[in-house]
PDB file of N, CA and C in Angstrom:
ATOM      1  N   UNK A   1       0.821  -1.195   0.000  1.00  0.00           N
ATOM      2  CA  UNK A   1       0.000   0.000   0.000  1.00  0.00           C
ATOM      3  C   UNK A   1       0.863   1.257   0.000  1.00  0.00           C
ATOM      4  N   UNK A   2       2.245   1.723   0.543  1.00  0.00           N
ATOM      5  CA  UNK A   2       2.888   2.383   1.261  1.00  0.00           C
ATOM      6  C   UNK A   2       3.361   2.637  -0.516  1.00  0.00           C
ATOM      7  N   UNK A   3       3.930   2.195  -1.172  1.00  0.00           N
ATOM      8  CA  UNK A   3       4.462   2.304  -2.486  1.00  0.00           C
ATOM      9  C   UNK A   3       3.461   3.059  -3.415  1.00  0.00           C
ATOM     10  N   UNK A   4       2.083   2.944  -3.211  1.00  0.00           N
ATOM     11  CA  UNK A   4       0.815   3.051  -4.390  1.00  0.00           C
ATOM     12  C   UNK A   4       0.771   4.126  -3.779  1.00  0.00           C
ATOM     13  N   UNK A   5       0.957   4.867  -2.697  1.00  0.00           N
ATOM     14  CA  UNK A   5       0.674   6.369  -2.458  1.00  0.00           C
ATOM     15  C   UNK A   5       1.433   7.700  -3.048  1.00  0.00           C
ATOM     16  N   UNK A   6       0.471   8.354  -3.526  1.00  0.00           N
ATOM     17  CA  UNK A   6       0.538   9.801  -3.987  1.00  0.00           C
ATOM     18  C   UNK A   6       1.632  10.547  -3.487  1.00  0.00           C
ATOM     19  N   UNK A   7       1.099  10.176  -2.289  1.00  0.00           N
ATOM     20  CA  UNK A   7       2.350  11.430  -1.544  1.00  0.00           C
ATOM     21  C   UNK A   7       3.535  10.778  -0.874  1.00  0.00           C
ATOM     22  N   UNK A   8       4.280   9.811  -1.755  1.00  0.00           N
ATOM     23  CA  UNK A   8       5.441   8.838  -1.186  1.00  0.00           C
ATOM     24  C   UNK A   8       6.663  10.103  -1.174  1.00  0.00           C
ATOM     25  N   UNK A   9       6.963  10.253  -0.388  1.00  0.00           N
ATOM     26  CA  UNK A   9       8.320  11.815  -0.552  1.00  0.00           C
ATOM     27  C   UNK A   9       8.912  11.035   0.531  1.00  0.00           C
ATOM     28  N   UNK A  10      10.151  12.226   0.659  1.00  0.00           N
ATOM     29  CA  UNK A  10      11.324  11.863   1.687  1.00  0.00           C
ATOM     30  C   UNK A  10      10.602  12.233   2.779  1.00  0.00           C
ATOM     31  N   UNK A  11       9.867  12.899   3.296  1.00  0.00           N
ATOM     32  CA  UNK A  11       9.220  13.042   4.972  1.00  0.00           C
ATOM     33  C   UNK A  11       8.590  11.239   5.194  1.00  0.00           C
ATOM     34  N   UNK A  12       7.945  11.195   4.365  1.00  0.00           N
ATOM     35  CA  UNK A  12       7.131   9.757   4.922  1.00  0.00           C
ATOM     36  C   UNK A  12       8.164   8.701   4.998  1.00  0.00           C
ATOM     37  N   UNK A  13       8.888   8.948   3.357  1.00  0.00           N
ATOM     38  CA  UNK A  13      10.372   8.019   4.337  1.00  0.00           C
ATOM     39  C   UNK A  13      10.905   7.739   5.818  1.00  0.00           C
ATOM     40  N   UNK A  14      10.769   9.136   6.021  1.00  0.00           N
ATOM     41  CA  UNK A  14      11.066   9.245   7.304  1.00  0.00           C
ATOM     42  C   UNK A  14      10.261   8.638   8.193  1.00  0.00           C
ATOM     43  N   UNK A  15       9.004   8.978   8.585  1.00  0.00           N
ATOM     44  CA  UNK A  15       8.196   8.374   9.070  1.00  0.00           C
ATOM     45  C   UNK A  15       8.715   7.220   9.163  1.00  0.00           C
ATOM     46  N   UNK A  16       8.271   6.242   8.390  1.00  0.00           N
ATOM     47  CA  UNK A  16       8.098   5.264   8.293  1.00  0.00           C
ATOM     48  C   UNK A  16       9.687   4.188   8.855  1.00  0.00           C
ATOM     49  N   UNK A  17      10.498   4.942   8.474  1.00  0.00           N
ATOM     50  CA  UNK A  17      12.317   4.609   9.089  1.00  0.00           C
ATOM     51  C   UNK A  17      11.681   5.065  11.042  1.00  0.00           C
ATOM     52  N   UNK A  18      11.207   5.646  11.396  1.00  0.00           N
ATOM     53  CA  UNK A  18      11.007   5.836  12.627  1.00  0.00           C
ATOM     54  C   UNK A  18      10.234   5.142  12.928  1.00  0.00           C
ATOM     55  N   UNK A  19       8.859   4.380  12.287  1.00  0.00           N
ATOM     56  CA  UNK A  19       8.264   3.567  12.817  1.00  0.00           C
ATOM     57  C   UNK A  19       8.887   2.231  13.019  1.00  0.00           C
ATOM     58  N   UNK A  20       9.604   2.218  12.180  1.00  0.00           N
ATOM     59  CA  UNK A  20      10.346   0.657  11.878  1.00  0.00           C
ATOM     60  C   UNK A  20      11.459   0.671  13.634  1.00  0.00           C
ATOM     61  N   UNK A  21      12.290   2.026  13.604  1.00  0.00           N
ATOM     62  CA  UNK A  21      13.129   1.788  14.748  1.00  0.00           C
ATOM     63  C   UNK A  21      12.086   1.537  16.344  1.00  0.00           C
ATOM     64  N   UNK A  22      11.147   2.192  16.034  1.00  0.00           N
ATOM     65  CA  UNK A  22       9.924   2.092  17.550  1.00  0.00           C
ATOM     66  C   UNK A  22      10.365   0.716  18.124  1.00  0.00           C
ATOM     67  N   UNK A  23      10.037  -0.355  17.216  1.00  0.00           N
ATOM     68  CA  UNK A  23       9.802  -1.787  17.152  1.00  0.00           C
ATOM     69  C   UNK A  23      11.157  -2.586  17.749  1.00  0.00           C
ATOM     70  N   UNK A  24      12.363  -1.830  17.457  1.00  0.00           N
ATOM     71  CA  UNK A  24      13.689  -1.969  17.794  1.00  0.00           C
ATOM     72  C   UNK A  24      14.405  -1.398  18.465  1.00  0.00           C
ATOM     73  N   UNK A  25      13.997   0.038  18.625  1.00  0.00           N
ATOM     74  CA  UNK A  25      15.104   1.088  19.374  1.00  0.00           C
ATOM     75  C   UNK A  25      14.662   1.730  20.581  1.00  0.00           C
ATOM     76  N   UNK A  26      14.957   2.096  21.725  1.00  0.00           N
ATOM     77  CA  UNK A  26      13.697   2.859  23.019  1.00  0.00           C
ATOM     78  C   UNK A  26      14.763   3.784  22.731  1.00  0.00           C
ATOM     79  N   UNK A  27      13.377   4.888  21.779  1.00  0.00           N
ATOM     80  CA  UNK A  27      13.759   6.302  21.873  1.00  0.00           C
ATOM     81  C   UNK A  27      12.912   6.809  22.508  1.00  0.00           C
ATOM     82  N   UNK A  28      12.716   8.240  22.966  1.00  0.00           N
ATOM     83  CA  UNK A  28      11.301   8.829  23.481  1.00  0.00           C
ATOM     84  C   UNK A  28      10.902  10.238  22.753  1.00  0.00           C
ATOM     85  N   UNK A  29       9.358  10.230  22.268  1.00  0.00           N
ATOM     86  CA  UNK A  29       9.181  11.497  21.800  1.00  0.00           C
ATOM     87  C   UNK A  29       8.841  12.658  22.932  1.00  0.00           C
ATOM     88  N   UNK A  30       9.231  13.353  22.514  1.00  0.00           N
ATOM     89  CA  UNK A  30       8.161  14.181  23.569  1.00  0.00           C
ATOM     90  C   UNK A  30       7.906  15.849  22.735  1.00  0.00           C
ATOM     91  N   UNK A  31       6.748  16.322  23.099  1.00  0.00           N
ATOM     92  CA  UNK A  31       5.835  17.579  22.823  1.00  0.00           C
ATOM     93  C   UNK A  31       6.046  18.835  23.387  1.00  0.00           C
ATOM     94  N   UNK A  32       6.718  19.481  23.211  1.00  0.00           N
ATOM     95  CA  UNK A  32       6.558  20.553  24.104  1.00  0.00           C
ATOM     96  C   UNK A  32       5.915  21.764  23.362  1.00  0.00           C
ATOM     97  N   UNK A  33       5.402  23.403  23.633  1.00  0.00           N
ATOM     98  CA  UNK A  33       5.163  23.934  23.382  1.00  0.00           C
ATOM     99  C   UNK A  33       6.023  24.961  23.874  1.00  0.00           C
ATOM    100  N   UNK A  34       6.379  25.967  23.097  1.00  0.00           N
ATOM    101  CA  UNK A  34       7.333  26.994  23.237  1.00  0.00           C
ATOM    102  C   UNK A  34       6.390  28.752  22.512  1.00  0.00           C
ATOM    103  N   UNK A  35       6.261  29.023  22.778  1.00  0.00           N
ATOM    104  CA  UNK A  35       5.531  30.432  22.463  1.00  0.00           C
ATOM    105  C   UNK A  35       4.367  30.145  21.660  1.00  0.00           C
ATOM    106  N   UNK A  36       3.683  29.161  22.605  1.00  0.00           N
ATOM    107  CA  UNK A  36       2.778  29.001  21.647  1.00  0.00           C
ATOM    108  C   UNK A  36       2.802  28.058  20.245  1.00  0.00           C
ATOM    109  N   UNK A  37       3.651  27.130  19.727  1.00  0.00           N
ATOM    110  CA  UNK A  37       4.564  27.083  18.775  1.00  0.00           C
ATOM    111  C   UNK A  37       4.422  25.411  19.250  1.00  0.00           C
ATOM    112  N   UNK A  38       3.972  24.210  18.981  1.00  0.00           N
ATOM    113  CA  UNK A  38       4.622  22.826  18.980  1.00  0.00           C
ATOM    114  C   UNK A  38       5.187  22.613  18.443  1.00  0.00           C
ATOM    115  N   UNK A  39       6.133  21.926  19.425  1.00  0.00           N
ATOM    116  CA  UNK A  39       7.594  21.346  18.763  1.00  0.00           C
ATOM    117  C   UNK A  39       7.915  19.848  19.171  1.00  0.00           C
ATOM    118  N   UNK A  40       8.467  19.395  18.811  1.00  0.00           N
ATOM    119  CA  UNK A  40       8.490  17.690  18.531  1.00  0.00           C
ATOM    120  C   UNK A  40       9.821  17.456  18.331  1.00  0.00           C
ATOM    121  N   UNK A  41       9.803  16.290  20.431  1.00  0.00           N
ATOM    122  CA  UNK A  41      11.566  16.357  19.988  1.00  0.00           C
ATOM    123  C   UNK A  41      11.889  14.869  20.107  1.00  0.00           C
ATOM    124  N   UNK A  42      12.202  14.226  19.339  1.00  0.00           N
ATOM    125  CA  UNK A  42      13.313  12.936  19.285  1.00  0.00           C
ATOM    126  C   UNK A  42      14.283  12.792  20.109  1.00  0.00           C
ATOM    127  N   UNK A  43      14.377  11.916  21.345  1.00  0.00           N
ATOM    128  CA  UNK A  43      15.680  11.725  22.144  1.00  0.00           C
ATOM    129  C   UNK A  43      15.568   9.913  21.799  1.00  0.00           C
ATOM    130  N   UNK A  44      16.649   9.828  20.550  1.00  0.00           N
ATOM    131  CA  UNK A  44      17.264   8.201  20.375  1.00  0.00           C
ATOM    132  C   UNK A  44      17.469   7.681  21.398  1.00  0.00           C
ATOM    133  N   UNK A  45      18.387   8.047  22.460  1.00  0.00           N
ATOM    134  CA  UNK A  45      18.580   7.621  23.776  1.00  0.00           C
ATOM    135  C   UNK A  45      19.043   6.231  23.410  1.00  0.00           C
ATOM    136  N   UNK A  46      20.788   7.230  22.294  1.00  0.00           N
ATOM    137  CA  UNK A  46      21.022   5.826  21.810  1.00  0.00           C
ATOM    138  C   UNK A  46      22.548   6.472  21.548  1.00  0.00           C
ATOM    139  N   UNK A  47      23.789   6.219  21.711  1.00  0.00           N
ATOM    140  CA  UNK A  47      25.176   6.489  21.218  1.00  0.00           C
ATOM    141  C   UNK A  47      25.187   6.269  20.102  1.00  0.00           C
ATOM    142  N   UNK A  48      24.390   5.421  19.302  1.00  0.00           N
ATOM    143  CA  UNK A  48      24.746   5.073  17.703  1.00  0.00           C
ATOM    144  C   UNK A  48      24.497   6.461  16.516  1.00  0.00           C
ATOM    145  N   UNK A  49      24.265   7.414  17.323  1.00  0.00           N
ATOM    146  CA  UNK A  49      24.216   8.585  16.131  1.00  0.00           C
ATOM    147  C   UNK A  49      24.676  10.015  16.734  1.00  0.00           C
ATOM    148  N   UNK A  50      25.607   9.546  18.257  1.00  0.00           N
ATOM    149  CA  UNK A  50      26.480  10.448  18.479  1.00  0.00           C
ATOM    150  C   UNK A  50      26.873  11.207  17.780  1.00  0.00           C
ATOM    151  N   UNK A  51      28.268  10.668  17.215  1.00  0.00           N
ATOM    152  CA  UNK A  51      29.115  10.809  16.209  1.00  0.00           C
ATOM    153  C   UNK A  51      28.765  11.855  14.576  1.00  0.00           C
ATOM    154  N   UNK A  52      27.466  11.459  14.147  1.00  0.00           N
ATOM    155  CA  UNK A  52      26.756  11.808  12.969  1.00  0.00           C
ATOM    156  C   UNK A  52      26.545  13.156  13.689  1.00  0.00           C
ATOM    157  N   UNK A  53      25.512  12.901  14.683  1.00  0.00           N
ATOM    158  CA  UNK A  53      25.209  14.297  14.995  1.00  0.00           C
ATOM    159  C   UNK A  53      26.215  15.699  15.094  1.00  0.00           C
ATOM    160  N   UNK A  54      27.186  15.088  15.677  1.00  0.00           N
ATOM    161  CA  UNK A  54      28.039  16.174  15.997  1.00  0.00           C
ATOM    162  C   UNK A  54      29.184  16.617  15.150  1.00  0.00           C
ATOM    163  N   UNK A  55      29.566  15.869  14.201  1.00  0.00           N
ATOM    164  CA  UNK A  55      29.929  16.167  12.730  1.00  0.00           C
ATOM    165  C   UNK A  55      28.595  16.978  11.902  1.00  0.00           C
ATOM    166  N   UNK A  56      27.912  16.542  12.150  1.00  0.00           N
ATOM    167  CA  UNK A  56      26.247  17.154  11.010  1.00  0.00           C
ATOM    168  C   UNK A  56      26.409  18.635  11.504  1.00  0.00           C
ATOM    169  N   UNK A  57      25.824  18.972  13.324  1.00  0.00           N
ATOM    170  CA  UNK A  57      26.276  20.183  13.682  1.00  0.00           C
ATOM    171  C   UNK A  57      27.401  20.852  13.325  1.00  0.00           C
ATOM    172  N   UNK A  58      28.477  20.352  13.073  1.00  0.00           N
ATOM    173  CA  UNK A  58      29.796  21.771  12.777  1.00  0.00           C
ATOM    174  C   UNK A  58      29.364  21.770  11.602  1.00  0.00           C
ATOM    175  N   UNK A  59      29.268  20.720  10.821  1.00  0.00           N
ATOM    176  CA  UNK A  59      29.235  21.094   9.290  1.00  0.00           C
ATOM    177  C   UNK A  59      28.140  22.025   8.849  1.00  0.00           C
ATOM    178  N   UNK A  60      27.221  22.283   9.256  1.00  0.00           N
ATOM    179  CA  UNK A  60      26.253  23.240   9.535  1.00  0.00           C
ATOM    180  C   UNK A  60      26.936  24.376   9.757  1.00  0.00           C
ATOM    181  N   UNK A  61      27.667  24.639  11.174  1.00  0.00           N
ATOM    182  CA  UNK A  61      27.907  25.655  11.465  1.00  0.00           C
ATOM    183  C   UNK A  61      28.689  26.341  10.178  1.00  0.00           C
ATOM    184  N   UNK A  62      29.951  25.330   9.515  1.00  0.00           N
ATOM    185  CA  UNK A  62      30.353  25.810   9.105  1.00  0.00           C
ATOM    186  C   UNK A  62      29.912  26.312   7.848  1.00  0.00           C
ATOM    187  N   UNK A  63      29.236  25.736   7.435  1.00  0.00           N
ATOM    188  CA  UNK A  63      28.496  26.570   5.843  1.00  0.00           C
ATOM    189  C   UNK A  63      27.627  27.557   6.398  1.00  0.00           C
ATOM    190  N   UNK A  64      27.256  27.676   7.530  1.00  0.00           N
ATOM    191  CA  UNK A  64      26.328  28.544   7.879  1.00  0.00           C
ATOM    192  C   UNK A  64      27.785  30.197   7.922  1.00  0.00           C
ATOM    193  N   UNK A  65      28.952  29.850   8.634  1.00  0.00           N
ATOM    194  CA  UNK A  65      30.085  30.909   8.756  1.00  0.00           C
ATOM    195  C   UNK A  65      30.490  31.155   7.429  1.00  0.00           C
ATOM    196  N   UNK A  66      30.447  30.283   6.182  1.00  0.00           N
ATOM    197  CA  UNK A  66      31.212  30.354   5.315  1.00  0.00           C
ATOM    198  C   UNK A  66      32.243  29.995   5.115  1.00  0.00           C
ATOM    199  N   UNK A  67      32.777  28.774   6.160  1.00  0.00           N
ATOM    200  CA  UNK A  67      34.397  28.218   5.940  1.00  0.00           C
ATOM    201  C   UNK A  67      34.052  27.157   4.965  1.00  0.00           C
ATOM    202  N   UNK A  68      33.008  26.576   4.934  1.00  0.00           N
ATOM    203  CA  UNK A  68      32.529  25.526   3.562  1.00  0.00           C
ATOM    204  C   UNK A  68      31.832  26.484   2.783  1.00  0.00           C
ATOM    205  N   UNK A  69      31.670  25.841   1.532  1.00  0.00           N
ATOM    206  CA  UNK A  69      30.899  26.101   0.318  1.00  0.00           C
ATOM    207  C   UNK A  69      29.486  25.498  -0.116  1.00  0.00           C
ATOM    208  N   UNK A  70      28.346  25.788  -0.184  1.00  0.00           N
ATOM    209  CA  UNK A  70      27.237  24.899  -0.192  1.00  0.00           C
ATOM    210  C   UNK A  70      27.220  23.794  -1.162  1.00  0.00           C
ATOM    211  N   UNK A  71      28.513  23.626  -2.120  1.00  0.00           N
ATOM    212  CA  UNK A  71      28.822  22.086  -2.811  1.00  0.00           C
ATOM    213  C   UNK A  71      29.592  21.266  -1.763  1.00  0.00           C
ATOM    214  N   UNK A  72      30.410  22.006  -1.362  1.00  0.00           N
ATOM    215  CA  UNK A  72      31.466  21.214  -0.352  1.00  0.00           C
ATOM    216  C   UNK A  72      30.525  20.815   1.052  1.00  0.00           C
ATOM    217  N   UNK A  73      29.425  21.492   1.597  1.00  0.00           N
ATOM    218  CA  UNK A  73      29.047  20.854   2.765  1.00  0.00           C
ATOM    219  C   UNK A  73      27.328  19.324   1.818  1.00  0.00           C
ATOM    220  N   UNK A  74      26.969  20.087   0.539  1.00  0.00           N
ATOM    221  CA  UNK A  74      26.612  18.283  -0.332  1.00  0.00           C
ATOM    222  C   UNK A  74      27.488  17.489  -0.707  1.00  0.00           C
ATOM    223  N   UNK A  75      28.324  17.581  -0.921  1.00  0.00           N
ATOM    224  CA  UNK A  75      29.527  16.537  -0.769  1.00  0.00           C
ATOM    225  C   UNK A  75      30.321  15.541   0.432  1.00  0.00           C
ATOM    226  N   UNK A  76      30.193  16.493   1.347  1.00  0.00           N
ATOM    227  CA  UNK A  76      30.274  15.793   2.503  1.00  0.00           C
ATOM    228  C   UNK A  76      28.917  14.730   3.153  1.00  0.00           C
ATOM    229  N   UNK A  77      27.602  15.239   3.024  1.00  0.00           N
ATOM    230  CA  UNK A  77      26.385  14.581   2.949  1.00  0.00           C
ATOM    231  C   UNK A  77      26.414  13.208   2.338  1.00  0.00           C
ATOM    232  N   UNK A  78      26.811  13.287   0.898  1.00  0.00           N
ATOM    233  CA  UNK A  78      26.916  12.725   0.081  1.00  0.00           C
ATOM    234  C   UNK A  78      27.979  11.486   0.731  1.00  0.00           C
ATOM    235  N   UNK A  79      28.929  11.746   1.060  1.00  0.00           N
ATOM    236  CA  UNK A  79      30.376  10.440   1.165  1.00  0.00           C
ATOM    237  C   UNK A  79      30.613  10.459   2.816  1.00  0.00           C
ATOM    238  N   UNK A  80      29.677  10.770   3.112  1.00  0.00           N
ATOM    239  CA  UNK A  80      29.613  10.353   4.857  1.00  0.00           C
ATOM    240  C   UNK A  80      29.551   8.914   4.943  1.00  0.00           C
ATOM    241  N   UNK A  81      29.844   8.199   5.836  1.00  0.00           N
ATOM    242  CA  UNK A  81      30.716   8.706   6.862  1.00  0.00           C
ATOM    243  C   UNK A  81      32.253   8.799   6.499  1.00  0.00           C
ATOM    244  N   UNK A  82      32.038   8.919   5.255  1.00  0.00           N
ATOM    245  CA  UNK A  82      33.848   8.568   4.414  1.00  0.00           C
ATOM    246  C   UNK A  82      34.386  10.302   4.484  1.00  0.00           C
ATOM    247  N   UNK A  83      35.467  10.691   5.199  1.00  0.00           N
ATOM    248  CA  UNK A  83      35.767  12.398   5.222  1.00  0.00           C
ATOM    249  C   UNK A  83      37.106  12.362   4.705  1.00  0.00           C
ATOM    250  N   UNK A  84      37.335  13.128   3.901  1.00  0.00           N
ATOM    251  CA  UNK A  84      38.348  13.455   3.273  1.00  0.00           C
ATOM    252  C   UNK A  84      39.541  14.374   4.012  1.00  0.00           C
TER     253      UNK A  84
END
């Protein structure tokens, strides 16, 4: 059924990669509201995406400063976890 749908995009990917870990992984969601504003936060409550995360954050930062180039921080996306 999941294939025959209209609106198959990368969000439902997602979804659906999160439903699959539920079954396998104890993460916890939780809801909060911030100015009025829901927000929806994911704690893996898991070391296995340490690492990703905190490479993902600088590399952010850094295209966000301008020490990368917005090809050079898709390139890195791209050949993760392989770094040059």
């Amino acid at each position: 059924m999941y294939l025959n749908m209209d609106d198959h995009t990368e969000a439902l990917d997602f979804v659906f990669t999160l439903l699959g870990w539920d079954r396998t992984t104890d993460f916890i969601i939780k809801k909060e509201t911030i100015d009025k504003e829901n927000h929806y936060l994911i704690d893996l409550n898991t070391n296995l995406f340490d690492d990703f995360l905190e490479a993902w954050i600088q590399k952010k930062v850094d295209l966000k400063n301008g020490k990368i180039s917005n090809d050079e921080y898709i390139e890195w996306t791209i050949n993760y976890p392989t770094e040059k």
